[in-house]
C-alpha atoms as a PDB file:
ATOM      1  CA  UNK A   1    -113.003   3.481  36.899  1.00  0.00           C
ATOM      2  CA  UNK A   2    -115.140   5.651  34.467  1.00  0.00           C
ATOM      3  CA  UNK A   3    -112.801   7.334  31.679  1.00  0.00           C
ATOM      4  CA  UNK A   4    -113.595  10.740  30.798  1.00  0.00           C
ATOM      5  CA  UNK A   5    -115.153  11.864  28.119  1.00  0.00           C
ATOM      6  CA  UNK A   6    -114.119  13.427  25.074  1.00  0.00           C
ATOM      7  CA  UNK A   7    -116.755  14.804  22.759  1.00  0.00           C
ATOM      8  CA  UNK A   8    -115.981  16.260  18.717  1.00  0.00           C
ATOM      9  CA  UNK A   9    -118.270  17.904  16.799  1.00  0.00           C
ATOM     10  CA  UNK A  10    -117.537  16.841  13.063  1.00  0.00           C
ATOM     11  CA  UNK A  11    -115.449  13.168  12.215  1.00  0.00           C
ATOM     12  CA  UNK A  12    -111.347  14.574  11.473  1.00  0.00           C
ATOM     13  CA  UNK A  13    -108.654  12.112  10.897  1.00  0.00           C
ATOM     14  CA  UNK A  14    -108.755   8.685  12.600  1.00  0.00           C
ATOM     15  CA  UNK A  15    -105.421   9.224  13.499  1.00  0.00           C
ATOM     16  CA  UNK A  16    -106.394  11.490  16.159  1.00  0.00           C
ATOM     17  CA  UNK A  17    -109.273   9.695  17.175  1.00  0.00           C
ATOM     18  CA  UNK A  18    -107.233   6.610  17.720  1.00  0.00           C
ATOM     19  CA  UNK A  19    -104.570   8.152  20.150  1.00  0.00           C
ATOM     20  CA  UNK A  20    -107.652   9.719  22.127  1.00  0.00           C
ATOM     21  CA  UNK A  21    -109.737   6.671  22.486  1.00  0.00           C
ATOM     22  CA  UNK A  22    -106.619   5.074  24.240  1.00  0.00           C
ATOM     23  CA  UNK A  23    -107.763   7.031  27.007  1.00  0.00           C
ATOM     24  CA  UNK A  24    -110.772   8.238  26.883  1.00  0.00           C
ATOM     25  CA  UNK A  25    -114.403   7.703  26.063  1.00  0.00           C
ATOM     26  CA  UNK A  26    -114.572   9.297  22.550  1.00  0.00           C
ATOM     27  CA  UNK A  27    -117.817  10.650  21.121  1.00  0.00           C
ATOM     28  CA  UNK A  28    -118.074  12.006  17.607  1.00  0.00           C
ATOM     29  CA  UNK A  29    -121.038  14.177  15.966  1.00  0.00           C
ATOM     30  CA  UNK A  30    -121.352  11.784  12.487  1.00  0.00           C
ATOM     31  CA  UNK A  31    -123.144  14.473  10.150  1.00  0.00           C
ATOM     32  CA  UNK A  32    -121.722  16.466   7.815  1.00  0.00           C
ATOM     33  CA  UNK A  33    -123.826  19.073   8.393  1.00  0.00           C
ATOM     34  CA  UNK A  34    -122.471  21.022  12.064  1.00  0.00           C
ATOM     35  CA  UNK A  35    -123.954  20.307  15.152  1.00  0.00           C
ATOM     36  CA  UNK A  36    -127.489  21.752  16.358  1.00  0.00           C
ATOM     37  CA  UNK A  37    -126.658  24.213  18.903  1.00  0.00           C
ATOM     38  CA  UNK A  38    -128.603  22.749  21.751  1.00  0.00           C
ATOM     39  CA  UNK A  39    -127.396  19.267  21.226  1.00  0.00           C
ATOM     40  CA  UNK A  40    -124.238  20.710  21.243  1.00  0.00           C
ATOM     41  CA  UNK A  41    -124.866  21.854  25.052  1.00  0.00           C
ATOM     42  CA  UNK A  42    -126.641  18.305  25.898  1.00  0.00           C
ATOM     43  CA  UNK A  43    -123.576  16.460  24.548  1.00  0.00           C
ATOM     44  CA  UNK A  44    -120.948  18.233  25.880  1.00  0.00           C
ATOM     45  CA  UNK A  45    -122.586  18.559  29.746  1.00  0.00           C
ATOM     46  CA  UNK A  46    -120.823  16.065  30.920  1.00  0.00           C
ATOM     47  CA  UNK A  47    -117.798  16.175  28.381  1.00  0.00           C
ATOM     48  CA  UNK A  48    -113.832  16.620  29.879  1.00  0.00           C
ATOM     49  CA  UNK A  49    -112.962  17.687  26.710  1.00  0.00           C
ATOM     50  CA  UNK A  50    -114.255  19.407  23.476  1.00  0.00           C
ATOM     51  CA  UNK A  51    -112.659  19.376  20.179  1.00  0.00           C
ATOM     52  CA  UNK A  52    -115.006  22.065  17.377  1.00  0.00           C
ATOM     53  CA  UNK A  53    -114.772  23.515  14.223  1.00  0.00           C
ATOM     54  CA  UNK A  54    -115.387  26.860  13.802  1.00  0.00           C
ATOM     55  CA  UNK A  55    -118.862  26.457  12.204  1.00  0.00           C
ATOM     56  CA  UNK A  56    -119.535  25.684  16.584  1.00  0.00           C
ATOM     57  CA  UNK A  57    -120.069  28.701  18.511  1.00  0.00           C
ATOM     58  CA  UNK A  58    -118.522  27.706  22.235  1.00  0.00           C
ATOM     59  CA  UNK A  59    -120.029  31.160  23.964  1.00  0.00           C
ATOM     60  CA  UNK A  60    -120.331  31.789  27.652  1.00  0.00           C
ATOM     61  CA  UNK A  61    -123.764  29.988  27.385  1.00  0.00           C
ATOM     62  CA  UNK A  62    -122.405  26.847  25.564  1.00  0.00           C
ATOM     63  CA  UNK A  63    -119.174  26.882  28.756  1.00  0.00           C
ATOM     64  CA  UNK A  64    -121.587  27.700  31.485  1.00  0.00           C
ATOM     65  CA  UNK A  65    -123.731  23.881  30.641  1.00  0.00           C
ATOM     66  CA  UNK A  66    -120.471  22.192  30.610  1.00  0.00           C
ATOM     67  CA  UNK A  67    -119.287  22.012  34.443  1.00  0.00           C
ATOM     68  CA  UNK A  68    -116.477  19.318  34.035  1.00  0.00           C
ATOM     69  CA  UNK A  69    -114.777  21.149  30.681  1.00  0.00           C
ATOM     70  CA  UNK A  70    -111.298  21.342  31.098  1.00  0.00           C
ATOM     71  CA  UNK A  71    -110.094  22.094  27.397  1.00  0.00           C
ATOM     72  CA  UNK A  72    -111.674  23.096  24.509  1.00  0.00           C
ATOM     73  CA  UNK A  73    -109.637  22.871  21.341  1.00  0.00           C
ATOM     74  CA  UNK A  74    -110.398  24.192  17.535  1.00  0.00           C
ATOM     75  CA  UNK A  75    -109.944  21.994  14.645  1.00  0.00           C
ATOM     76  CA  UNK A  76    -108.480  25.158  12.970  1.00  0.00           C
ATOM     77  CA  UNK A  77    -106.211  28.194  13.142  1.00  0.00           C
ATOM     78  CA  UNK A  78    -108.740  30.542  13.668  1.00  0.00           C
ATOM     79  CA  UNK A  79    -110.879  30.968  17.056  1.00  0.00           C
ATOM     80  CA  UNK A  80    -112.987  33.600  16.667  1.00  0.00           C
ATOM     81  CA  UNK A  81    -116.087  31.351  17.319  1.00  0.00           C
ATOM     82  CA  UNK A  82    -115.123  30.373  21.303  1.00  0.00           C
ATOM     83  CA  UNK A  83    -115.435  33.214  24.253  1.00  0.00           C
ATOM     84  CA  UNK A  84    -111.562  32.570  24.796  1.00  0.00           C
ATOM     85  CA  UNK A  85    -110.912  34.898  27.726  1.00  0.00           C
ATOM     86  CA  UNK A  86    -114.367  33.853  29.381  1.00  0.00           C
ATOM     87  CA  UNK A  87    -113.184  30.231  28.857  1.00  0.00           C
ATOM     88  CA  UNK A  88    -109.721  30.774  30.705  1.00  0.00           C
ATOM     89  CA  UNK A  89    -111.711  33.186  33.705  1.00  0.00           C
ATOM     90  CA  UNK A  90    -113.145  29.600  34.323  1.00  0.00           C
ATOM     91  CA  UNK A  91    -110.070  27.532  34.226  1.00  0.00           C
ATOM     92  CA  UNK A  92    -110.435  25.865  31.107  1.00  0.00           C
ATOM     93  CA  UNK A  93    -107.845  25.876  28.581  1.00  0.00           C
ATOM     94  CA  UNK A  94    -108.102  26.860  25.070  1.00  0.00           C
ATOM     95  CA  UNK A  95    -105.944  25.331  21.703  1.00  0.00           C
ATOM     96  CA  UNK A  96    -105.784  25.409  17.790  1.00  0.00           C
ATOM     97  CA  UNK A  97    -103.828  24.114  15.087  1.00  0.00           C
ATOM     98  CA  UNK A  98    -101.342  27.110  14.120  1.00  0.00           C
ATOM     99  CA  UNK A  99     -98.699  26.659  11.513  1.00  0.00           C
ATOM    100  CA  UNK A 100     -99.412  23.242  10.237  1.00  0.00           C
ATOM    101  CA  UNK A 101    -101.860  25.252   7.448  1.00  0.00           C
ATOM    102  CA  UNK A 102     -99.327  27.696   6.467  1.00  0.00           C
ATOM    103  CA  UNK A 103     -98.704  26.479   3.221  1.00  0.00           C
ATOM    104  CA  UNK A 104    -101.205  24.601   1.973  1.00  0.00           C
ATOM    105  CA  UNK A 105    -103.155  27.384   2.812  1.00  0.00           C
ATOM    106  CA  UNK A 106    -101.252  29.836   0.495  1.00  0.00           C
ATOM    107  CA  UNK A 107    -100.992  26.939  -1.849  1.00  0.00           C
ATOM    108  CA  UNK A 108    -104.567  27.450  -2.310  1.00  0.00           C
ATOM    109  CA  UNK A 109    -104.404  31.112  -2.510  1.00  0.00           C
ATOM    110  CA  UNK A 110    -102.084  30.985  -5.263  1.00  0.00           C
ATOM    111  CA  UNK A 111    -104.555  28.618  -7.009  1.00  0.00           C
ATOM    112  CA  UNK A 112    -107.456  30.658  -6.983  1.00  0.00           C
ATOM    113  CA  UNK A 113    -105.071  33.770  -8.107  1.00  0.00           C
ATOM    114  CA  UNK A 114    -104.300  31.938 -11.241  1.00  0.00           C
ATOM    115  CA  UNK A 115    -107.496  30.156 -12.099  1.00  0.00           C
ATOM    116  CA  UNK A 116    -109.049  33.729 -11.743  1.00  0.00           C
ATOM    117  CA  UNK A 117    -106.501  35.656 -13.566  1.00  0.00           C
ATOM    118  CA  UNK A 118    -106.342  32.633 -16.825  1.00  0.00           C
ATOM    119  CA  UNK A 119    -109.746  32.038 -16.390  1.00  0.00           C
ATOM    120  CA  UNK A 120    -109.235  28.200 -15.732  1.00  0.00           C
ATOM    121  CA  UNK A 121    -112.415  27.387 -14.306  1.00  0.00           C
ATOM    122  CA  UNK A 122    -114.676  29.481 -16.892  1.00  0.00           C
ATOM    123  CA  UNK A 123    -112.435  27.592 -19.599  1.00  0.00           C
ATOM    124  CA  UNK A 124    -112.871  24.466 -18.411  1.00  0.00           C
ATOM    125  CA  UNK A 125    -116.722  24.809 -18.558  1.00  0.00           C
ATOM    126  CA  UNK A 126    -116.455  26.479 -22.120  1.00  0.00           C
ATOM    127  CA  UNK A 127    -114.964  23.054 -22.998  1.00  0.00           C
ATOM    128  CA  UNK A 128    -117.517  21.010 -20.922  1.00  0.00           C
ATOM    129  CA  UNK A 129    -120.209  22.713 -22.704  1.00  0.00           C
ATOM    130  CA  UNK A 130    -119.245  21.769 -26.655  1.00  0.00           C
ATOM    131  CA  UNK A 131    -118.158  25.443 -27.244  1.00  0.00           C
ATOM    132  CA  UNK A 132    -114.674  25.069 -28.325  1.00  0.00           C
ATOM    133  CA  UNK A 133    -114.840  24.792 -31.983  1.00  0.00           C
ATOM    134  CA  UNK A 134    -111.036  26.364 -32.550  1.00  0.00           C
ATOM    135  CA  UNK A 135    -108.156  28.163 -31.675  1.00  0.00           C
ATOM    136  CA  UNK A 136    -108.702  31.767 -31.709  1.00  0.00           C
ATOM    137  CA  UNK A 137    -106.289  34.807 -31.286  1.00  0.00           C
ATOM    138  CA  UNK A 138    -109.028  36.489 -28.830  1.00  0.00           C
ATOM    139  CA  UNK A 139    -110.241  33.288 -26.747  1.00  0.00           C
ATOM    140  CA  UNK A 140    -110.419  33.327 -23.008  1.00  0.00           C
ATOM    141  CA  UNK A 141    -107.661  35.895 -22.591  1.00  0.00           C
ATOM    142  CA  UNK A 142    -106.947  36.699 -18.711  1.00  0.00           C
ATOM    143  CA  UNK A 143    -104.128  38.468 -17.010  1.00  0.00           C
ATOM    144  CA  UNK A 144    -100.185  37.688 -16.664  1.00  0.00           C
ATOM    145  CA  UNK A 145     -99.325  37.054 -13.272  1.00  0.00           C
ATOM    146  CA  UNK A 146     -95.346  37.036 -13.342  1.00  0.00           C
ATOM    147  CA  UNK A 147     -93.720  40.753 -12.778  1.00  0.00           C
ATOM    148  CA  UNK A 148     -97.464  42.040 -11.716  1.00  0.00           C
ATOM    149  CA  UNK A 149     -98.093  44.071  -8.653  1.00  0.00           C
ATOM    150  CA  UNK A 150     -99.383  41.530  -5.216  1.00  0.00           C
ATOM    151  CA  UNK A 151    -100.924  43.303  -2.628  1.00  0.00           C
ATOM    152  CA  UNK A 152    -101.202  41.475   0.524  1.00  0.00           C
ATOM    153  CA  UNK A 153    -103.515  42.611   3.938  1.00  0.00           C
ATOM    154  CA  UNK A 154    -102.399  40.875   6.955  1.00  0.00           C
ATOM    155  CA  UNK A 155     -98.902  39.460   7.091  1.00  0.00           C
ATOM    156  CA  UNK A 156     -98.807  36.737   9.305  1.00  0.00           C
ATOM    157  CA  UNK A 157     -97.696  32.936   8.467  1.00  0.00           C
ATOM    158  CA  UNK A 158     -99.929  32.898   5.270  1.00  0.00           C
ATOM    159  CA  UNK A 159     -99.256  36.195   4.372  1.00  0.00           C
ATOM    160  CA  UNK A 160     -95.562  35.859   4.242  1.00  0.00           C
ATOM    161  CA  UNK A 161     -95.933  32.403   2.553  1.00  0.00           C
ATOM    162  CA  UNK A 162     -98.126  34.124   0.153  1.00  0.00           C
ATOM    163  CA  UNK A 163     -95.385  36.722  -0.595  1.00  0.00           C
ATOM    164  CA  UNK A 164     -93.187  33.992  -0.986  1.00  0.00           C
ATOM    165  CA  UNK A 165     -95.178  32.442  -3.727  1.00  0.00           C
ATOM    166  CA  UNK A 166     -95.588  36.025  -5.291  1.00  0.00           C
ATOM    167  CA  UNK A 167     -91.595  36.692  -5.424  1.00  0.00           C
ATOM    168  CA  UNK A 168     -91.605  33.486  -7.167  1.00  0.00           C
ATOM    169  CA  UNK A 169     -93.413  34.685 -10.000  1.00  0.00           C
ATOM    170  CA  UNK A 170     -91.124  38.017 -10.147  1.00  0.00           C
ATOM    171  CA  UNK A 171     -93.990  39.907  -8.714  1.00  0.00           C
ATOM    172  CA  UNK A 172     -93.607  43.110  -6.528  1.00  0.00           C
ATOM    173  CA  UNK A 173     -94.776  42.761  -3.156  1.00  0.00           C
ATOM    174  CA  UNK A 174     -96.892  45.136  -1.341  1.00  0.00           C
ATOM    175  CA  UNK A 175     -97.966  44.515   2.440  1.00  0.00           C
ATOM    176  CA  UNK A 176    -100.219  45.938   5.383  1.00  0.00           C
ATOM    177  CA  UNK A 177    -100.080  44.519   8.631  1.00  0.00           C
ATOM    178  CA  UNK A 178    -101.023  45.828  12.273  1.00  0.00           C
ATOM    179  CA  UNK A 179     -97.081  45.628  12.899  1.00  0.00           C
ATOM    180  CA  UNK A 180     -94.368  45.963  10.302  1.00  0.00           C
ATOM    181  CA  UNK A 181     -92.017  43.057   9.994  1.00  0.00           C
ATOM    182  CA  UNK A 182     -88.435  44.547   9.000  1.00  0.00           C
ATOM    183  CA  UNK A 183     -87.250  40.515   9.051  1.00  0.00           C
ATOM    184  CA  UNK A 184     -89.389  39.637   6.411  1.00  0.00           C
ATOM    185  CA  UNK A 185     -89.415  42.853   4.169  1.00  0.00           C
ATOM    186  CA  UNK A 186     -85.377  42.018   4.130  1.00  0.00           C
ATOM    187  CA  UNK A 187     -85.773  38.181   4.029  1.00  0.00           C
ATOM    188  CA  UNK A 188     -88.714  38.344   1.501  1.00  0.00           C
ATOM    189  CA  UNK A 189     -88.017  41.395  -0.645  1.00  0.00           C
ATOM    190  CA  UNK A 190     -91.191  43.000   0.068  1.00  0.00           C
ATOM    191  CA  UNK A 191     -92.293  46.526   1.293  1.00  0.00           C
ATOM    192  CA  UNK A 192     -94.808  47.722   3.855  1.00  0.00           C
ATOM    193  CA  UNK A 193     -96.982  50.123   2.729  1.00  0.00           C
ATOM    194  CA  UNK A 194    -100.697  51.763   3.541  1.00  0.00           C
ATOM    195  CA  UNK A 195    -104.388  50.283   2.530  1.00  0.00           C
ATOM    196  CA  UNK A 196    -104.430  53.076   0.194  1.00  0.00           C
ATOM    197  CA  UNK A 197    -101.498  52.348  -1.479  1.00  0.00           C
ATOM    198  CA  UNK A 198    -102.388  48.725  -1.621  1.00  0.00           C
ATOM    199  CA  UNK A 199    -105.705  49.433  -3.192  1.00  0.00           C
ATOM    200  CA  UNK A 200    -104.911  51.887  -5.709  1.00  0.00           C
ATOM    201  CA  UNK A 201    -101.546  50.105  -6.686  1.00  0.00           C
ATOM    202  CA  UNK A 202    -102.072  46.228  -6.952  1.00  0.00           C
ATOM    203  CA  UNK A 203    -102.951  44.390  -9.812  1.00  0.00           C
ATOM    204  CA  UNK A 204    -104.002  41.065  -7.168  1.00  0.00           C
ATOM    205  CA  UNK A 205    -104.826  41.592  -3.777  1.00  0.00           C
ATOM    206  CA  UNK A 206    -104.830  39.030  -0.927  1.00  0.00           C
ATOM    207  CA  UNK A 207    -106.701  38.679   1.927  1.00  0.00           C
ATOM    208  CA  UNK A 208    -104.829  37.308   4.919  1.00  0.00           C
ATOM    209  CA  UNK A 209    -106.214  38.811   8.060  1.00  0.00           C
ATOM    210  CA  UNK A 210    -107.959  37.305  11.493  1.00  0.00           C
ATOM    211  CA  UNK A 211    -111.653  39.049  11.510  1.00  0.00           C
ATOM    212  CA  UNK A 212    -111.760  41.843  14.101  1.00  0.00           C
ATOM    213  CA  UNK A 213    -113.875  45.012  14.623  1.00  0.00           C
ATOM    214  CA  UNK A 214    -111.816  46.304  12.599  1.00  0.00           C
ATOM    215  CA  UNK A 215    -111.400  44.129   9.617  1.00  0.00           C
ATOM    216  CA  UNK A 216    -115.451  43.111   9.580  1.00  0.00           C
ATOM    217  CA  UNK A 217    -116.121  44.652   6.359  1.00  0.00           C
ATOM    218  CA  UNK A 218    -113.284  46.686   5.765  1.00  0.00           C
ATOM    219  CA  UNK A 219    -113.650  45.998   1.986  1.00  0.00           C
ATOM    220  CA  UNK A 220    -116.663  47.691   0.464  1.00  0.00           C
ATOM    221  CA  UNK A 221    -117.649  50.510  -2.187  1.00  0.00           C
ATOM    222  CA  UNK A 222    -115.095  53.077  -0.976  1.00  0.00           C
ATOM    223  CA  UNK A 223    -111.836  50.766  -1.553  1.00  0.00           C
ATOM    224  CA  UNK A 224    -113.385  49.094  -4.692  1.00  0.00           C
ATOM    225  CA  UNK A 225    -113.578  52.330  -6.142  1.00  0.00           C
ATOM    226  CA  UNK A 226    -109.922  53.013  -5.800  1.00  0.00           C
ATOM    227  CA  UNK A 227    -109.037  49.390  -6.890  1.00  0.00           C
ATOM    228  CA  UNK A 228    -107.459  48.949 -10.471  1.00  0.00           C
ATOM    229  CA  UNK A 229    -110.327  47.952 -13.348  1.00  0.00           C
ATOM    230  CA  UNK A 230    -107.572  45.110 -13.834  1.00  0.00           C
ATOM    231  CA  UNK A 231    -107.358  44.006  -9.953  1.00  0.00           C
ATOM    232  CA  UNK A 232    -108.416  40.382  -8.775  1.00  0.00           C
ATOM    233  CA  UNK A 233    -109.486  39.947  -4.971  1.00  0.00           C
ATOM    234  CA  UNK A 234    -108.386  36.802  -3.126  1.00  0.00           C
ATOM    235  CA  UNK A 235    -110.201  35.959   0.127  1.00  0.00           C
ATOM    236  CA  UNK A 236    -108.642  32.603   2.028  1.00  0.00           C
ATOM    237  CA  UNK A 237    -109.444  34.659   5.450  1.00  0.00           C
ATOM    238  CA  UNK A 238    -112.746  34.923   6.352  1.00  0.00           C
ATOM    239  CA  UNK A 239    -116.171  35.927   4.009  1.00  0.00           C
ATOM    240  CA  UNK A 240    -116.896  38.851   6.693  1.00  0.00           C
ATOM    241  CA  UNK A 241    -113.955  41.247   5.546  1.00  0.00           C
ATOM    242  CA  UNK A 242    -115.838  42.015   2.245  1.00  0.00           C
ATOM    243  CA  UNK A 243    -119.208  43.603   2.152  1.00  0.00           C
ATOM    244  CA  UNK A 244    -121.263  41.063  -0.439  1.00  0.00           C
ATOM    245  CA  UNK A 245    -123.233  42.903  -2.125  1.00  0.00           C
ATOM    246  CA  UNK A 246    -120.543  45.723  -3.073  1.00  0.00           C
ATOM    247  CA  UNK A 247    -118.421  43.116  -4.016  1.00  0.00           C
ATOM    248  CA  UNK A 248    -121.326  41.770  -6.344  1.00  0.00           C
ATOM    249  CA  UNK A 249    -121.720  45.207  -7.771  1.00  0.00           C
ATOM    250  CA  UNK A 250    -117.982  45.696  -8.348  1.00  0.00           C
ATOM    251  CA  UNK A 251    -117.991  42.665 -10.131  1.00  0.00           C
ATOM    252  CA  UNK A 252    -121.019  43.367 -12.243  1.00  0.00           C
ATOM    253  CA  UNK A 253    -119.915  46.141 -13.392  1.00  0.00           C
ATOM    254  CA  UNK A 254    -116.525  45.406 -13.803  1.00  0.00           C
ATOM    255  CA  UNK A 255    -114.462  48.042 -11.277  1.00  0.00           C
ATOM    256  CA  UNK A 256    -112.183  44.819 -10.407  1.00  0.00           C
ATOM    257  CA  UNK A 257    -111.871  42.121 -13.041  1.00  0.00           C
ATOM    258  CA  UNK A 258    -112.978  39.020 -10.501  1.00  0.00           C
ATOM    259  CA  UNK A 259    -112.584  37.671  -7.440  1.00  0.00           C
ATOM    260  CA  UNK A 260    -111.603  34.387  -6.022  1.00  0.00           C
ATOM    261  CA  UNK A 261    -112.564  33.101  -2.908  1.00  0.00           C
ATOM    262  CA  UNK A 262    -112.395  30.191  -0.579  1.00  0.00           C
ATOM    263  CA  UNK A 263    -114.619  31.971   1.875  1.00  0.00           C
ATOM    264  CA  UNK A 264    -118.078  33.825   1.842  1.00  0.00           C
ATOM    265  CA  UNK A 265    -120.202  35.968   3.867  1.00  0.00           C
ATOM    266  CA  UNK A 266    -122.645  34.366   4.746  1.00  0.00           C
ATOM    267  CA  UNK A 267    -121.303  30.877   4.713  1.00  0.00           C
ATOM    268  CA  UNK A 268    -121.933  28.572   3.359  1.00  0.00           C
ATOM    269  CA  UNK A 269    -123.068  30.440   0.189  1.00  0.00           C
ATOM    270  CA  UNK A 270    -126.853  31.020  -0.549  1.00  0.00           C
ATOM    271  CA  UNK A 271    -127.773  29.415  -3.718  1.00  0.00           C
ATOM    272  CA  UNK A 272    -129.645  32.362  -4.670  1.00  0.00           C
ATOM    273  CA  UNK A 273    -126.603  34.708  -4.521  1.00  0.00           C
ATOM    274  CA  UNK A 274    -125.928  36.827  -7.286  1.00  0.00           C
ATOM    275  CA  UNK A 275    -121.863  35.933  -7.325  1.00  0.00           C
ATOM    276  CA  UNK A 276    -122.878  32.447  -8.213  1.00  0.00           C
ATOM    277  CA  UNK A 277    -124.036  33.306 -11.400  1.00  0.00           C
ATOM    278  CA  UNK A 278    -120.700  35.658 -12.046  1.00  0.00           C
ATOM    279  CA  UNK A 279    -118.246  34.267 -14.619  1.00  0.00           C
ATOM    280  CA  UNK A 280    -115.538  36.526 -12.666  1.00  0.00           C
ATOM    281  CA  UNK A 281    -115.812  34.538  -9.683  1.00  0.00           C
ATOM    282  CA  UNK A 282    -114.579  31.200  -8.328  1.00  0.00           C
ATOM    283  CA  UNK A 283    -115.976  30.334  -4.976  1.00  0.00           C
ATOM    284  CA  UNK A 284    -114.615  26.663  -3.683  1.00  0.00           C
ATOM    285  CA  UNK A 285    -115.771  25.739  -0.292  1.00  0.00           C
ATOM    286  CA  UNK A 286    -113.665  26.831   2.477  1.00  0.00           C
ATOM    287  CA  UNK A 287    -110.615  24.371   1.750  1.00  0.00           C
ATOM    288  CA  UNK A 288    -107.759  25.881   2.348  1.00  0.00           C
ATOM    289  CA  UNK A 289    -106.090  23.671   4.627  1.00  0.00           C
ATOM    290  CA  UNK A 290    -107.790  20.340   2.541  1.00  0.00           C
ATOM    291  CA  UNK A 291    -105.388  18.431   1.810  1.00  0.00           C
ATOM    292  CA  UNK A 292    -104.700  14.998   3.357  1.00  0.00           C
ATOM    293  CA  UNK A 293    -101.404  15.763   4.987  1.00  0.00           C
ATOM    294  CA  UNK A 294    -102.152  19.304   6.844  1.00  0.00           C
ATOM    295  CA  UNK A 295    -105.928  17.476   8.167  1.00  0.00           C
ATOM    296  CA  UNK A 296    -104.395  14.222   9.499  1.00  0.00           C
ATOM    297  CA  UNK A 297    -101.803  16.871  11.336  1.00  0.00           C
ATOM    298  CA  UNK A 298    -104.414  18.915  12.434  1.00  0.00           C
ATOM    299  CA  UNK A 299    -106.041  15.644  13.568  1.00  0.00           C
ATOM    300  CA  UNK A 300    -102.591  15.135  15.651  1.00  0.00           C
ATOM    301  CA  UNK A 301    -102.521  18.448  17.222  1.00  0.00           C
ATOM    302  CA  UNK A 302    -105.998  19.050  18.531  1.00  0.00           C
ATOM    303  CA  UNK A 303    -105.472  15.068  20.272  1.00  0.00           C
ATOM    304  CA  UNK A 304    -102.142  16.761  21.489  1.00  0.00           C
ATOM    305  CA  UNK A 305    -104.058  19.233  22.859  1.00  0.00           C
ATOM    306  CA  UNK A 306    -106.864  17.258  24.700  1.00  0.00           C
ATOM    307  CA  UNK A 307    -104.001  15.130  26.083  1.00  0.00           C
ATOM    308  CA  UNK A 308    -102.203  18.007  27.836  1.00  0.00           C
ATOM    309  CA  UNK A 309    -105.419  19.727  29.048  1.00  0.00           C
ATOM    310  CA  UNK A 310    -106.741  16.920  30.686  1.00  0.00           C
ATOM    311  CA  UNK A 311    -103.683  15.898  32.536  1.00  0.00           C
ATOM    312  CA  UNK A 312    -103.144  19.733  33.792  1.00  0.00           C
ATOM    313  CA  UNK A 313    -100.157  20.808  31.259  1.00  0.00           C
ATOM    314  CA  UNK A 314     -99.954  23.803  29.279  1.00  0.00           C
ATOM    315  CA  UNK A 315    -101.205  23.114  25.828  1.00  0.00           C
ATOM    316  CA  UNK A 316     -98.675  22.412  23.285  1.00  0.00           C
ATOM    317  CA  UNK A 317    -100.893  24.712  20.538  1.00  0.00           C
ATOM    318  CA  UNK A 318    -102.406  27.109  22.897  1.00  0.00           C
ATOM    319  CA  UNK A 319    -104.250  29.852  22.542  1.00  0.00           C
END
């Protein structure tokens, strides 16, 4: 009897790999670089079951050439990049990976706070490049982090785990969210506010939101202009929040004193772009969930997922 197939558009984690090939026929996209679009629709034409990253965009066009798809599951958190409600109006079933990035996530956004705010990374290249020739009372100075002002937009998991790093550090903790959580202002000791306030009050602000209508771009001149000369943005969410080029110029001219980010708009980076050249900005590559225990779960999960789908049951990370 023919096994089904299972097609995956990037190589994750053996371990998931090896609990899905028990079962199935198991075809994996070996490039680094993501999937063509149309080979993505030739592979997967015939495929039970897809597991993407969100680099693939699984539209109505991509569903429509894929008559035997029964799940489709992200390698990630996030799935803005698959036509979710058009996917379930056909029957097919839709996963993630929530939860299992919570912290490593925020572990990374805390990172990027503090190399931005001490200057790590611009230090360590001032080293690198034969420059340090002594101590000096004026050399690399940055910004205290411990009993500053955190602003955080979006308080989900990794906003809360954020706040929890922040509160760590004796920091006051401001937060915006579509809904107020009363739980965690009590649990956390932190206090919902407006954008305004968040803007024209924090000495850090972090980025923790999905990408909507209404949170494409919602960072540009306007809010930069009522940020603190002192304030360092944090993006871990996704590139699209901030308008580039007004976050270039706010940079450039110092309205906010830098910027780290773990995600870009567009993205990857363009090699050309003027925030590569900015010694007030740390860009790493979209890693906020890299580490080897939160991948090998996500490698888990998505199998989980595939499993479930296939054999009819509700998804155990569903969409």
């Amino acid at each position: 009897m023919k096994r089904e197939k299972i097609f995956i558009t990037r190589k994750i984690p053996i371990e998931g790999i090896a609990e899905l090939e028990k079962y199935y026929d198991v075809e994996v996209w070996g490039s680094e670089l993501p999937i063509p679009p149309e080979l993505f629709i030739e592979k997967i034409k015939d495929a039970a079951g897809v597991i993407c990253m969100l680099s693939d965009k699984v539209t109505k066009e991509v569903i429509d050439s894929a008559p035997e798809l029964r799940v489709i599951t992200n390698y990630a958190v996030g799935y803005d990049n698959i036509a979710v409600e058009y996917a379930k109006s056909k029957g097919i079933k839709v996963g993630n990976t929530p939860g299992v990035l919570t912290e490593t996530t925020a572990d990374l956004a805390f990172s990027l706070l503090m190399s931005v705010a001490r200057r790590i990374t611009e230090s360590a290249d001032y080293v690198k490049a034969g420059e340090w020739k002594t101590w000096g009372p004026q050399l690399m100075l940055g910004n205290d982090i411990w009993g500053r002002t955190m602003g955080i937009i979006g308080f989900g998991r990794i906003g809360q785990a954020m706040a929890r790093r922040a509160r760590g550090f004796g920091m006051k903790v401001l937060y915006y969210s579509r809904t107020r959580k009363p739980d965690a202002e009590e649990g956390i000791g932190v206090t919902y506010t407006s954008l305004e306030e968040i803007y024209e009050n924090s000495d850090f602000i972090s980025l923790h939101s999905n990408l909507t209508p209404s949170t494409n771009g919602m960072i540009g001149k306007e809010q930069f202009d009522r940020m603190k000369r002192n304030c360092i943005l944090i993006n871990t969410a996704r590139g699209a929040m901030i308008k580039t080029a007004d976050l270039i110029e706010a940079l450039e001219t110092r309205k906010i004193a830098g910027a780290g980010l773990d995600v870009t708009d567009p993205e990857p980076i363009n090699m050309d772009s003027k925030l590569l050249e900015l010694s007030n900005c740390i860009i790493v590559p979209h890693i906020g969930s890299a580490s080897y225990q939160t991948r090998n779960k996500m490698s888990r999960m998505v199998a989980e997922n595939i499993i479930a789908g296939i054999n009819g049951h509700r998804l155990p990370y569903e969409v």
